[in-house]
Structures are given as C-alpha cells and as structure tokens.
Protein backbone atom coordinates (compact mmCIF):
# COMPACT_ATOMS: atom_id res chain seq x y z
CA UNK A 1 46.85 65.53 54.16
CA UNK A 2 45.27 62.25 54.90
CA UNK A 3 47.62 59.24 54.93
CA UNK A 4 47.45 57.64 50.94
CA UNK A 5 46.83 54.57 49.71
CA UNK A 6 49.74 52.42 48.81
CA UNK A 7 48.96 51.74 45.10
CA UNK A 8 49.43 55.82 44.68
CA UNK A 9 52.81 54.25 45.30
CA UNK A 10 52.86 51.05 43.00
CA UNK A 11 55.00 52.49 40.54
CA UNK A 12 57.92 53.87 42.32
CA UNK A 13 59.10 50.64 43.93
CA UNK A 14 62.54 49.34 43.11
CA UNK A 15 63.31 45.69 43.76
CA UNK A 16 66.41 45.29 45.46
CA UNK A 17 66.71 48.86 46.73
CA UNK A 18 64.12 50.26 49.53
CA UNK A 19 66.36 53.36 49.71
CA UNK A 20 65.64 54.56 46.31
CA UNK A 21 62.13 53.14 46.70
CA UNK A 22 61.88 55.64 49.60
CA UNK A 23 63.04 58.43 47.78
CA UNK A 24 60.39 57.97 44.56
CA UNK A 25 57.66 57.31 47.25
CA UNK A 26 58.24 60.54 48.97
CA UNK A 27 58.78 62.54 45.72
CA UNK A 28 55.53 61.31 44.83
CA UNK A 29 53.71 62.12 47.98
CA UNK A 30 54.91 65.54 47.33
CA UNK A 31 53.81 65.86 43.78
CA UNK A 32 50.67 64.69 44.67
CA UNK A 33 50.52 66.95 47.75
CA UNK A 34 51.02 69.93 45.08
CA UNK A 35 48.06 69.12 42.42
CA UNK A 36 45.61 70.15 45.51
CA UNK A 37 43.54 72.24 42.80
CA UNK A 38 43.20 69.08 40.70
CA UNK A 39 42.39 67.21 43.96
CA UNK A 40 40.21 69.92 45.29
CA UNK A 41 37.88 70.64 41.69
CA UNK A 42 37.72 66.80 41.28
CA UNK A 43 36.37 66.19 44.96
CA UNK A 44 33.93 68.67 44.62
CA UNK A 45 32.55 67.14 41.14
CA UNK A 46 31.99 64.02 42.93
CA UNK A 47 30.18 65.79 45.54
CA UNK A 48 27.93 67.31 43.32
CA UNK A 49 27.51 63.70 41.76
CA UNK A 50 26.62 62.02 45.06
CA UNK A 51 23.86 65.10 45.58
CA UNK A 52 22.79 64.77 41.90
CA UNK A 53 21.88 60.68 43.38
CA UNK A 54 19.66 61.49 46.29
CA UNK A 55 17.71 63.95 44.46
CA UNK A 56 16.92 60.77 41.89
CA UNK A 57 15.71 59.12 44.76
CA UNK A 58 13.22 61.94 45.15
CA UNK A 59 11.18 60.59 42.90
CA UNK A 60 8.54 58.48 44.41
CA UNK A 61 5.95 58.75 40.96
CA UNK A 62 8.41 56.51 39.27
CA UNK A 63 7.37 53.08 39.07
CA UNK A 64 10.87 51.55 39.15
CA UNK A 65 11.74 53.73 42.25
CA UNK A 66 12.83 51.31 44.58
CA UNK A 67 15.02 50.05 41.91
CA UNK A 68 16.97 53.42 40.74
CA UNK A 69 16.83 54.02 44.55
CA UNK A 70 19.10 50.79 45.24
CA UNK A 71 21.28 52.05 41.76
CA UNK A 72 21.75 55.33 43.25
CA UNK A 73 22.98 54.13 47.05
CA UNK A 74 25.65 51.92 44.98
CA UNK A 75 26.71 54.70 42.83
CA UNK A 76 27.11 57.19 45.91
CA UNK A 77 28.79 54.19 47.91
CA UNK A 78 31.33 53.98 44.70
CA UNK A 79 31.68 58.00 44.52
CA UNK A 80 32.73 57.74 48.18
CA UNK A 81 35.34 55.14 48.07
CA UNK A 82 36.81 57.45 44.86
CA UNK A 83 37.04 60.19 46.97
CA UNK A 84 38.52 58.34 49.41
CA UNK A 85 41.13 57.34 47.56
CA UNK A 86 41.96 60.99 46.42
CA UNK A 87 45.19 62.35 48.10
C-alpha cells in the first residue's frame, strides 16, 4: 500500500493527546487498507474515464477540437490526482 495522504487522517487527531491520535490514525489506515474492493472498482472507473478523454480527443472533424482537447488533458490531469489520492 502506497504511503496516504494526511487529510485521510484529519479526523482522528486529538489535541492534547498524540498517543490516542496514533491509535485512530492507525485504525484508520487499516480500515482503509480493508475496503481494497471499493478502492480497486473505483480506480478502475477512473481509468476507464481518463480512456473515455483521449478518445474525445480523437476527433479532429470537430471544429472546437483544440478546445475539448485542452478540457479533456485537465479532466485526465484531475482523474489522476483522484486516484492518487486513493489508498
């Protein structure tokens, strides 16, 4: 598993006491750890999304091509950084 973002971990701070902070933090990580088929299903959607964007690109006919090309490299650019962010 890939090291997580710390805002997975936003919640399950306590002020005042980093040992109970490190216990919620870890019982998270594993929680998260065991939804891999959520994690899994979800990544691939977004795959299939960020394929589903270069084949719009395909498209050269189009007059506003150069435009929906541009709209397309943002919304695979924002796909990516979801994934990334996926435990």
């Amino acid at each position: 598993m890939r090291k997580l973002d710390t805002r997975w971990f936003k919640e399950d701070r306590v002020p005042g006491d980093p040992e109970l902070s490190r216990e919620q933090t870890e019982s998270t990580a594993k929680a998260l750890a065991n939804s891999t088929l959520l994690i899994r299903r979800l990544t691939r959607i977004l795959e299939e999304d960020i394929e589903k964007t270069i084949r719009q690109e395909e498209d050269f006919d189009d007059p506003a091509w150069e435009r929906k090309t541009i709209a397309a490299a943002a919304e695979r650019k924002t796909l990516r950084r979801i994934i990334e962010l996926l435990p």
